[in-house]
C-alpha atoms as a PDB file:
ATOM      1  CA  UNK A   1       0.000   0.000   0.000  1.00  0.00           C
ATOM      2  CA  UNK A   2       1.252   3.619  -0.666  1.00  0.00           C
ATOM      3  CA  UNK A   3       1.877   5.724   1.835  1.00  0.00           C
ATOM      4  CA  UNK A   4      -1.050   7.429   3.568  1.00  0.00           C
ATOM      5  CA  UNK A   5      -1.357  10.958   5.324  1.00  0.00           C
ATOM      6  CA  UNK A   6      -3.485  12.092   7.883  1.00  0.00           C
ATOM      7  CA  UNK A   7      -5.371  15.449   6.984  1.00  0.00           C
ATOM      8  CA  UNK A   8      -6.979  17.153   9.996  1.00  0.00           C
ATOM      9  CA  UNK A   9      -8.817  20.211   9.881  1.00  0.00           C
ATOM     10  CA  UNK A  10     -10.305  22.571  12.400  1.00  0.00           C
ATOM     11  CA  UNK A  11     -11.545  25.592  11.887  1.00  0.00           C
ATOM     12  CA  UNK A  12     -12.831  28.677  14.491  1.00  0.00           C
ATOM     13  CA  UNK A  13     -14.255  32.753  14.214  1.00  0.00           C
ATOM     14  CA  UNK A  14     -13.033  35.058  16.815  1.00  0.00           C
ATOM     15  CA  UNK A  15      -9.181  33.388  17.034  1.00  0.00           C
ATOM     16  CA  UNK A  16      -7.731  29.849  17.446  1.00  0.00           C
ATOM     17  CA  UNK A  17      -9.764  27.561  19.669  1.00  0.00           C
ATOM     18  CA  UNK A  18      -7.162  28.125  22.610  1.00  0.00           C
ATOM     19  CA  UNK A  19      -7.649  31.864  22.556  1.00  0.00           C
ATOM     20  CA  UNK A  20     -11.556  31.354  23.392  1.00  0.00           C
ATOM     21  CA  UNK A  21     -12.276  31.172  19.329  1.00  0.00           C
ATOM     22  CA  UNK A  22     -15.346  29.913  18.943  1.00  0.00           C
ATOM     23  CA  UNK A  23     -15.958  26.612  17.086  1.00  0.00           C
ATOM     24  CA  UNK A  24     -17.080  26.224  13.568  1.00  0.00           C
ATOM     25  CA  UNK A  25     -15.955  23.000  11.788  1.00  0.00           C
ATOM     26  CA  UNK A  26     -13.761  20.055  11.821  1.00  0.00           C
ATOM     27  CA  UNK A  27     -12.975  17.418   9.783  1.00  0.00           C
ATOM     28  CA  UNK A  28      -9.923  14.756   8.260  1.00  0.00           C
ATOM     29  CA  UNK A  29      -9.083  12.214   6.151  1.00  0.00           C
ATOM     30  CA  UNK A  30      -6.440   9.675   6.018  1.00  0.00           C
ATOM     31  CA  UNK A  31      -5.469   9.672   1.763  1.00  0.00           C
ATOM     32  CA  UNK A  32      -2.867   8.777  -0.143  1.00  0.00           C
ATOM     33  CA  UNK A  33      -0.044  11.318  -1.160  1.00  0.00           C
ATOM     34  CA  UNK A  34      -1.267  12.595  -4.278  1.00  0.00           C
ATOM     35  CA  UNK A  35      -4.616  13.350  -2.585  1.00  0.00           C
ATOM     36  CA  UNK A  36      -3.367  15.453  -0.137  1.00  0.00           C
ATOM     37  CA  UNK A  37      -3.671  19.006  -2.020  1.00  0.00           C
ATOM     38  CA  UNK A  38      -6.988  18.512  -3.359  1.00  0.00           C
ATOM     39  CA  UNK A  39      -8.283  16.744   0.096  1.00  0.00           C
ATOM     40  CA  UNK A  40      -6.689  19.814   1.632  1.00  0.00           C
ATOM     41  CA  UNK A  41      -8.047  22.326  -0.039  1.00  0.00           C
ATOM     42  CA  UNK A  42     -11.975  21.138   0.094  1.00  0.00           C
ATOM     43  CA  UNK A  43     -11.783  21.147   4.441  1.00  0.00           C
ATOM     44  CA  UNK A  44     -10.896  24.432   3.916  1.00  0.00           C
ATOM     45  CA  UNK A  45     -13.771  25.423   1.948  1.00  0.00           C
ATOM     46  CA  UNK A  46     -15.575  23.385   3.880  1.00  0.00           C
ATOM     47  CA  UNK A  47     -14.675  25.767   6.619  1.00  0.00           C
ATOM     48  CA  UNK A  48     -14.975  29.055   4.685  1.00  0.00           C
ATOM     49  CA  UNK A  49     -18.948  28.267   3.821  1.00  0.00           C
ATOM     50  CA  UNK A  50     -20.103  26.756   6.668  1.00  0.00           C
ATOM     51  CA  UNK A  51     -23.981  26.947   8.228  1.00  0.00           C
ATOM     52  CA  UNK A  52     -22.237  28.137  11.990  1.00  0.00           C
ATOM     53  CA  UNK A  53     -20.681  31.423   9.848  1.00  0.00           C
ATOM     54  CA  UNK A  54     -16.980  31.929   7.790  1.00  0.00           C
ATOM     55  CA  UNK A  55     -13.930  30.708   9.844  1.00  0.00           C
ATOM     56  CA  UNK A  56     -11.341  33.133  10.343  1.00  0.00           C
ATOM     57  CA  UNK A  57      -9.072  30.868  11.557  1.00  0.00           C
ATOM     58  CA  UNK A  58      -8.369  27.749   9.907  1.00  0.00           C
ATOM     59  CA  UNK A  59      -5.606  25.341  11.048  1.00  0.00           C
ATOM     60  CA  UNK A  60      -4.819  22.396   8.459  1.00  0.00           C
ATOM     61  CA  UNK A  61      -2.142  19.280   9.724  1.00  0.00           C
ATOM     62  CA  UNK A  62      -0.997  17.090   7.601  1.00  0.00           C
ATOM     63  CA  UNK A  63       0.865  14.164   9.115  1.00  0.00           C
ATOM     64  CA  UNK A  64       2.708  10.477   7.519  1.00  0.00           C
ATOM     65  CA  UNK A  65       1.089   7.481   8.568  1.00  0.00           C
ATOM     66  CA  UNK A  66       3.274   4.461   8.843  1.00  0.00           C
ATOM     67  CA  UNK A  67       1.356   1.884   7.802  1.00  0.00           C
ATOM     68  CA  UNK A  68       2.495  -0.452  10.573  1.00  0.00           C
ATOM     69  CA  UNK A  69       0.490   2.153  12.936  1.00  0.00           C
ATOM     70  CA  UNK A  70      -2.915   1.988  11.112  1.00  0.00           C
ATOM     71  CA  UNK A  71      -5.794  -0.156  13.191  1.00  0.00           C
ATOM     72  CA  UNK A  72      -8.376  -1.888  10.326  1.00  0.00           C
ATOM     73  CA  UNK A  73     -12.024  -2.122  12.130  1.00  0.00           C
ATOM     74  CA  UNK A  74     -15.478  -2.969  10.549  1.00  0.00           C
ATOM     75  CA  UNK A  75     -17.896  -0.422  10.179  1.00  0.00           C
ATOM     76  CA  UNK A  76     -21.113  -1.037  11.931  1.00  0.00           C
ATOM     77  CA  UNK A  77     -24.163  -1.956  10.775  1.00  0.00           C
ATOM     78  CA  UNK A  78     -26.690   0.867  10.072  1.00  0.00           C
ATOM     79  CA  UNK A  79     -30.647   1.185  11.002  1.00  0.00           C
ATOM     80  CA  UNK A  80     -32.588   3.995   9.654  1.00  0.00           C
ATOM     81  CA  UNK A  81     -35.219   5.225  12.663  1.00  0.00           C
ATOM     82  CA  UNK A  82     -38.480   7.328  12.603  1.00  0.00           C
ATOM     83  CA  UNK A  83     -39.331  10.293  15.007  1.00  0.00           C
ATOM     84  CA  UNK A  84     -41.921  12.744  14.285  1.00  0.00           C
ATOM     85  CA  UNK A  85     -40.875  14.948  17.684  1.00  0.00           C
ATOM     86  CA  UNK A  86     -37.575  15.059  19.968  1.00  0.00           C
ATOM     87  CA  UNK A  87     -39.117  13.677  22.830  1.00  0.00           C
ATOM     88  CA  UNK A  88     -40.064  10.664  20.381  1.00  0.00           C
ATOM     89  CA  UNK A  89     -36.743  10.873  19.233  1.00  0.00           C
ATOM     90  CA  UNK A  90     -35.084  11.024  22.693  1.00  0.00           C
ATOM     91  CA  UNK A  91     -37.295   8.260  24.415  1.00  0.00           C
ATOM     92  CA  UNK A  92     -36.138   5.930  20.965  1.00  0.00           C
ATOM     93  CA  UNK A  93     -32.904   6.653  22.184  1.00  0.00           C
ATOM     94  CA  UNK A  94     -33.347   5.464  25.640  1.00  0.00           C
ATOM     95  CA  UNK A  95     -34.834   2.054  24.534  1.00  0.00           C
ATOM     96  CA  UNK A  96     -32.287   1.268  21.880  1.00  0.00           C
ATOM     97  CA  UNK A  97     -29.476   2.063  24.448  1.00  0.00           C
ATOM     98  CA  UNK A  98     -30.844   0.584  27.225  1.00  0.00           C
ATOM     99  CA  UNK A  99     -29.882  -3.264  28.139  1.00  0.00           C
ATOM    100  CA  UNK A 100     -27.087  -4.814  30.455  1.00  0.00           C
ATOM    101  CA  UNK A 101     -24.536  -2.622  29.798  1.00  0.00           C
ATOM    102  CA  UNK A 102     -25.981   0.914  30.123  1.00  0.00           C
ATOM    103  CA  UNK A 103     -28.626   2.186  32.721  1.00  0.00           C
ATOM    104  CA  UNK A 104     -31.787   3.920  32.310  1.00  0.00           C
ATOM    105  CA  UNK A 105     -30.106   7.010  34.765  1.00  0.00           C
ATOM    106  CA  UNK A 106     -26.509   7.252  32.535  1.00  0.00           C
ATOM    107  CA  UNK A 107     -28.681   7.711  29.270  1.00  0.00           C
ATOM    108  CA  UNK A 108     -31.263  10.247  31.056  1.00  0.00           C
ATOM    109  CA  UNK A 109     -28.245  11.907  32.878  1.00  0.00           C
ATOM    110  CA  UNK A 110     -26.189  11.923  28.953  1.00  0.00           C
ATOM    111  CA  UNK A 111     -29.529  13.709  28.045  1.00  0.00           C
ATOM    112  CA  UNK A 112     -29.620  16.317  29.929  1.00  0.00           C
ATOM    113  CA  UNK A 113     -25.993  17.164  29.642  1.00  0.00           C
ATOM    114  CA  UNK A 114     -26.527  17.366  26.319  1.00  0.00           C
ATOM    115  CA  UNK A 115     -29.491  19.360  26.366  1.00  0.00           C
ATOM    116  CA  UNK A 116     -27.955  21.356  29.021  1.00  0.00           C
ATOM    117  CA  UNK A 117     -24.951  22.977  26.833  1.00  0.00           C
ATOM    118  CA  UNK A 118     -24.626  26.756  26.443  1.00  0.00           C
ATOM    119  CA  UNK A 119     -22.110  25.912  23.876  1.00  0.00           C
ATOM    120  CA  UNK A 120     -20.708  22.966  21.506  1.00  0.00           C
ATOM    121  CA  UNK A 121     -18.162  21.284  23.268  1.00  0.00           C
ATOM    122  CA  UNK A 122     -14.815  20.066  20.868  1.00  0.00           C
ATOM    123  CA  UNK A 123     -15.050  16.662  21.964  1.00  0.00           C
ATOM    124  CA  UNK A 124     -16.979  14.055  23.335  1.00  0.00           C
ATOM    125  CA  UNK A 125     -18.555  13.386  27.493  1.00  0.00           C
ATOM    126  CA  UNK A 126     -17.439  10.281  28.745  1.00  0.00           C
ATOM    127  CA  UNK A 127     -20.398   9.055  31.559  1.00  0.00           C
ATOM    128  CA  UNK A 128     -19.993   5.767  33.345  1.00  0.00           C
ATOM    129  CA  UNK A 129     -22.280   3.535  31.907  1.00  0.00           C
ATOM    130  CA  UNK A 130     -23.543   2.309  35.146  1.00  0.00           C
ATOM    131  CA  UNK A 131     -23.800   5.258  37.602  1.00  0.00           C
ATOM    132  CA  UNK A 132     -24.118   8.191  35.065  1.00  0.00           C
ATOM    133  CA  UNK A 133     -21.611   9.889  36.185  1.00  0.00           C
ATOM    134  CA  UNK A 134     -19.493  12.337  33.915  1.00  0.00           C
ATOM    135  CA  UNK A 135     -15.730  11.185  34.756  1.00  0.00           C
ATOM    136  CA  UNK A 136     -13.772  13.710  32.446  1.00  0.00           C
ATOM    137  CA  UNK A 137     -13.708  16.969  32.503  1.00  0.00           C
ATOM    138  CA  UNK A 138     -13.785  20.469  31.256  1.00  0.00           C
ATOM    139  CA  UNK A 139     -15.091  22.091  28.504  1.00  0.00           C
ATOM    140  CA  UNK A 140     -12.841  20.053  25.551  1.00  0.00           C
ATOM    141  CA  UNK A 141     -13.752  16.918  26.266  1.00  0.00           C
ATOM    142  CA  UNK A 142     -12.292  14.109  24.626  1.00  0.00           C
ATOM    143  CA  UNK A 143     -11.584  14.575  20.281  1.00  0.00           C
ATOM    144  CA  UNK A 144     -11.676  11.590  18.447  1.00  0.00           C
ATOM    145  CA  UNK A 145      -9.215  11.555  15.621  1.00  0.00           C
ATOM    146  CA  UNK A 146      -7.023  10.062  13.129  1.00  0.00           C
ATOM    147  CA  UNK A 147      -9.536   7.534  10.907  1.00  0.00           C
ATOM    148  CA  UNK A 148     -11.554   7.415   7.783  1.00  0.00           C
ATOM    149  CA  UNK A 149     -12.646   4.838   5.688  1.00  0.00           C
ATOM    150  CA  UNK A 150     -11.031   2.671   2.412  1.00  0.00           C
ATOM    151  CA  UNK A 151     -13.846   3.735   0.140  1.00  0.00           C
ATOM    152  CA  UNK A 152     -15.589   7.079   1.900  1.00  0.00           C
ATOM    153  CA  UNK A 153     -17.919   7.311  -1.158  1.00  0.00           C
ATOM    154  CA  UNK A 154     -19.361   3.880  -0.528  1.00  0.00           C
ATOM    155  CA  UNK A 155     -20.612   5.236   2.936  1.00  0.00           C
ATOM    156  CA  UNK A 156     -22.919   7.779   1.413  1.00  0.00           C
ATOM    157  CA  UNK A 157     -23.055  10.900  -0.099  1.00  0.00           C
ATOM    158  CA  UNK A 158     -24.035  12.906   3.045  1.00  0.00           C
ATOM    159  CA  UNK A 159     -21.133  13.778   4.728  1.00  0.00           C
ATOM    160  CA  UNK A 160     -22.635  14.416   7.782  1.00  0.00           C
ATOM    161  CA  UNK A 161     -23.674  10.558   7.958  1.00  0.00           C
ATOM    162  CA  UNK A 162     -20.402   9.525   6.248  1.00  0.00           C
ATOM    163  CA  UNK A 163     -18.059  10.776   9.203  1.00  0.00           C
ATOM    164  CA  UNK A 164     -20.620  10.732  11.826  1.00  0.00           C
ATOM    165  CA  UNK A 165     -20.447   6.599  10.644  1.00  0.00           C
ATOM    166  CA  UNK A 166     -16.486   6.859  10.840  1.00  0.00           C
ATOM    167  CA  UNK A 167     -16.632   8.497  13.947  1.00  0.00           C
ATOM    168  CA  UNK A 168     -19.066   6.078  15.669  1.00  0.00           C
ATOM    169  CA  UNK A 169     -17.242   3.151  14.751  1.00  0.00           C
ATOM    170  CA  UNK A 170     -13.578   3.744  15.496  1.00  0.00           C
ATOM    171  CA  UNK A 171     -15.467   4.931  19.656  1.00  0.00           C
ATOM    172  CA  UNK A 172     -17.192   1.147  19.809  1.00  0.00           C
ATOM    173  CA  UNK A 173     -13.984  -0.139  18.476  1.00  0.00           C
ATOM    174  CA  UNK A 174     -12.357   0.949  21.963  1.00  0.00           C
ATOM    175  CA  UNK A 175     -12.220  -1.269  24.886  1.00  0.00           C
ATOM    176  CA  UNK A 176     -14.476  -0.722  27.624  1.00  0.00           C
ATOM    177  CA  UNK A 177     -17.082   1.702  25.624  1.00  0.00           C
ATOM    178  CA  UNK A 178     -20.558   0.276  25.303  1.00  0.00           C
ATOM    179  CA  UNK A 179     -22.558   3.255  23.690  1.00  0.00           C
ATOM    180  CA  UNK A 180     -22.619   6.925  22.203  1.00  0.00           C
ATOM    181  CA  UNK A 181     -25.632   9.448  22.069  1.00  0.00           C
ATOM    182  CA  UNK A 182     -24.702  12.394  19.503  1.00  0.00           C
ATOM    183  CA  UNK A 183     -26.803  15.289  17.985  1.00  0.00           C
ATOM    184  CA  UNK A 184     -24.839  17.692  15.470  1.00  0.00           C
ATOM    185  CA  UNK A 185     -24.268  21.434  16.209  1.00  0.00           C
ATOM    186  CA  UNK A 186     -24.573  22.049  12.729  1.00  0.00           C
ATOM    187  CA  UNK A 187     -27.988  24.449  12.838  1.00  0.00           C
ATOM    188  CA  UNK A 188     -29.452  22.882   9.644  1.00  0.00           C
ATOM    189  CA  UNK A 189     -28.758  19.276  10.591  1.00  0.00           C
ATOM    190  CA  UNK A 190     -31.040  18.261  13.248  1.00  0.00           C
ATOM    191  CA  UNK A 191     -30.272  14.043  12.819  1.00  0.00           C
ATOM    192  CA  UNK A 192     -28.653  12.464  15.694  1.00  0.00           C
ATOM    193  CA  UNK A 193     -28.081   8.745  16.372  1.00  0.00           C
ATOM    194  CA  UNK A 194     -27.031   6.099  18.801  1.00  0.00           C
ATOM    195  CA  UNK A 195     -24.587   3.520  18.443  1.00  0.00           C
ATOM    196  CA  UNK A 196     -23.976   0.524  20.202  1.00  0.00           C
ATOM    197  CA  UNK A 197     -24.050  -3.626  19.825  1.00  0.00           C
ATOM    198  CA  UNK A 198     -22.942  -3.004  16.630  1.00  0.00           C
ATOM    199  CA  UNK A 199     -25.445  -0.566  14.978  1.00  0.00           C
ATOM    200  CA  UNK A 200     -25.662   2.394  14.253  1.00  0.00           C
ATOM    201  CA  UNK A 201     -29.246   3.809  14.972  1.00  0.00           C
ATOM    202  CA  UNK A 202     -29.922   7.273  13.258  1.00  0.00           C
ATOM    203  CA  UNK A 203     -32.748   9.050  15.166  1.00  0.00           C
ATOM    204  CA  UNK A 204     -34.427  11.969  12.805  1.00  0.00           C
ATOM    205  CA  UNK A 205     -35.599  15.410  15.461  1.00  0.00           C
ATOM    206  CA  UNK A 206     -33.023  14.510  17.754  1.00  0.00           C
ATOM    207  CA  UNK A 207     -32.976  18.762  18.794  1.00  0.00           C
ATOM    208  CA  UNK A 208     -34.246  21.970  17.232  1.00  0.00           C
ATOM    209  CA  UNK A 209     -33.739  23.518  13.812  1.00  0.00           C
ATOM    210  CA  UNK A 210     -31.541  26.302  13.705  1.00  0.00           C
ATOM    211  CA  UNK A 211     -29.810  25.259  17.643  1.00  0.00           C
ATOM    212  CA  UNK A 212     -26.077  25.467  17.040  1.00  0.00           C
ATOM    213  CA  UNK A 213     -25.411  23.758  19.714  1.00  0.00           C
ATOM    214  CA  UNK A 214     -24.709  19.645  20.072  1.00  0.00           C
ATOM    215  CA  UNK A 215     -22.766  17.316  21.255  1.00  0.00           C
ATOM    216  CA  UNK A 216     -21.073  13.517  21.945  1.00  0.00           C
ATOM    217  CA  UNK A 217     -21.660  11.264  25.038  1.00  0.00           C
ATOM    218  CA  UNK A 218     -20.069   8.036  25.050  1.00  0.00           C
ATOM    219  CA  UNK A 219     -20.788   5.638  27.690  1.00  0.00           C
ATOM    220  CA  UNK A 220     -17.863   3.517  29.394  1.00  0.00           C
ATOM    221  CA  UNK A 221     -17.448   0.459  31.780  1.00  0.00           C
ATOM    222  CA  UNK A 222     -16.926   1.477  35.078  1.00  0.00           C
ATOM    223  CA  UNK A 223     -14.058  -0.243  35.335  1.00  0.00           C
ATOM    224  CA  UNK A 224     -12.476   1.458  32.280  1.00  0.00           C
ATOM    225  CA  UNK A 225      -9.189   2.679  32.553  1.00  0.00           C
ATOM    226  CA  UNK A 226      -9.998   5.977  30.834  1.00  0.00           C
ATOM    227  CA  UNK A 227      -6.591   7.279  29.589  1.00  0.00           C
ATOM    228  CA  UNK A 228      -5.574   4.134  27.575  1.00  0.00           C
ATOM    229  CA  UNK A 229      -9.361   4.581  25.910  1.00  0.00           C
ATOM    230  CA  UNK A 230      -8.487   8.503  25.156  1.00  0.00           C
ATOM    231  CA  UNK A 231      -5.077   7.555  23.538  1.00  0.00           C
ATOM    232  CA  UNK A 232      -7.260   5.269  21.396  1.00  0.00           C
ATOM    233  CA  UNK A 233      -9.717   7.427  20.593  1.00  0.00           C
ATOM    234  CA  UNK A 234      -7.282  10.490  19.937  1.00  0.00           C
ATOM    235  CA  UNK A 235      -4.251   9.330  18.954  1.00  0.00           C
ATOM    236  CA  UNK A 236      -4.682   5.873  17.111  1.00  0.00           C
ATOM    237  CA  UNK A 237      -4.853   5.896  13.011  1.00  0.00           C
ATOM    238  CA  UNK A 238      -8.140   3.819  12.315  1.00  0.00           C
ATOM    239  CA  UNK A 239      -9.079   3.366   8.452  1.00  0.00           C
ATOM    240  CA  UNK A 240     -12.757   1.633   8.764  1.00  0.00           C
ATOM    241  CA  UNK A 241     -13.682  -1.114   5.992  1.00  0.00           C
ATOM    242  CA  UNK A 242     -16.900  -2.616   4.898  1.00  0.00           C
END
């Protein structure tokens, strides 16, 4: 296999992330080498028309692979839900999490930090399964990175789906998670899903139109030993296959 590159975008108004910038889009790819320029140069458009407002900062990396480093999982298995409201949507979300490994009080608790938000966090809540308890902390949470898929295009055309998918199955790839809950921050995109057992559920109405603000819960074992999960979930290349 030719070498492959990591391509990570993220993209802010007001200043860098760091400096209080406020959030408008992320994104990568892992491509080959000829790809990068072209790969490149759409996350930045991405980031220059984007439903939250026009970045004015924009920070591209662009990383080698070795391809000894790169994890291969399966992609999971996806269901297509109905919801006519968000408390239809939410209490769908309850009963397709719910079972042995996650409580009816972590996915209510999940809920409500969700719904709870002033503003999009930049990563994901990690809640204990069993108690509902939040166990990181801050405001950054914890940023899944560094995966795509062989064939992205065979995923779907809808890119919000397409990496959402990505996304979702690298986090049940990690030891000790058992479930996510996500709804997008993108205003005009109001789909959220679930994932877990090896589905992905996506829930139609999971929040309002026009919010801006969203979010990523996944749940964990209790007896997880969370900072070998985050250098998974960060740090480990992960190219998802059919």
């Amino acid at each position: 296999m030719s070498e492959l590159y990591s391509v990570r975008m993220r993209a802010a108004q007001g200043g860098p992330h760091e400096n209080g910038g406020h959030h408008i889009s992320g994104a990568e790819r892992i491509v080959k080498l000829e790809e990068v320029g072209s790969i490149a140069q759409s996350l930045a458009e991405r980031a220059l028309h984007h439903s939250k407002g026009t970045a004015d900062f924009i920070n591209i990396t662009v990383d080698l692979i070795p391809s000894n480093e790169i994890t291969y999982i399966d992609c999971l298995q996806v269901e297509e839900h109905r919801a006519n409201t968000i408390v239809e949507a939410h209490e769908l979300a309850i009963e397709l999490l719910q079972g042995p490994h996650i409580t009816e009080v972590a996915i209510q608790n999940a809920i409500n930090f969700l719904k709870g938000l002033d503003s999009s966090m930049r990563g994901a809540m990690l809640v204990d399964a069993t108690t509902g308890k939040r166990i990181d902390e801050g405001k950054r949470g914890v940023r899944v990175s560094h995966m795509d898929s062989f064939d992205s295009e065979s995923l779907g055309d809808n890119d919000h789906m397409r990496e959402a998918l990505v996304l979702a199955s690298k986090v049940q790839s990690a030891d000790g998670i058992v479930g996510e809950l996500c709804w997008s921050d993108d205003p005009d995109y109001t789909v959220g899903y679930v994932a877990c057992n090896g589905v992905y559920h996506r829930i139609p109405n999971m929040k309002e139109l026009g919010s801006d603000i969203g979010g990523r819960v996944f749940f964990v074992q209790s007896d997880i030993d969370s900072k070998s999960v985050i250098e998974y979930l960060e740090k480990t290349p992960v190219l998802v296959q059919r």
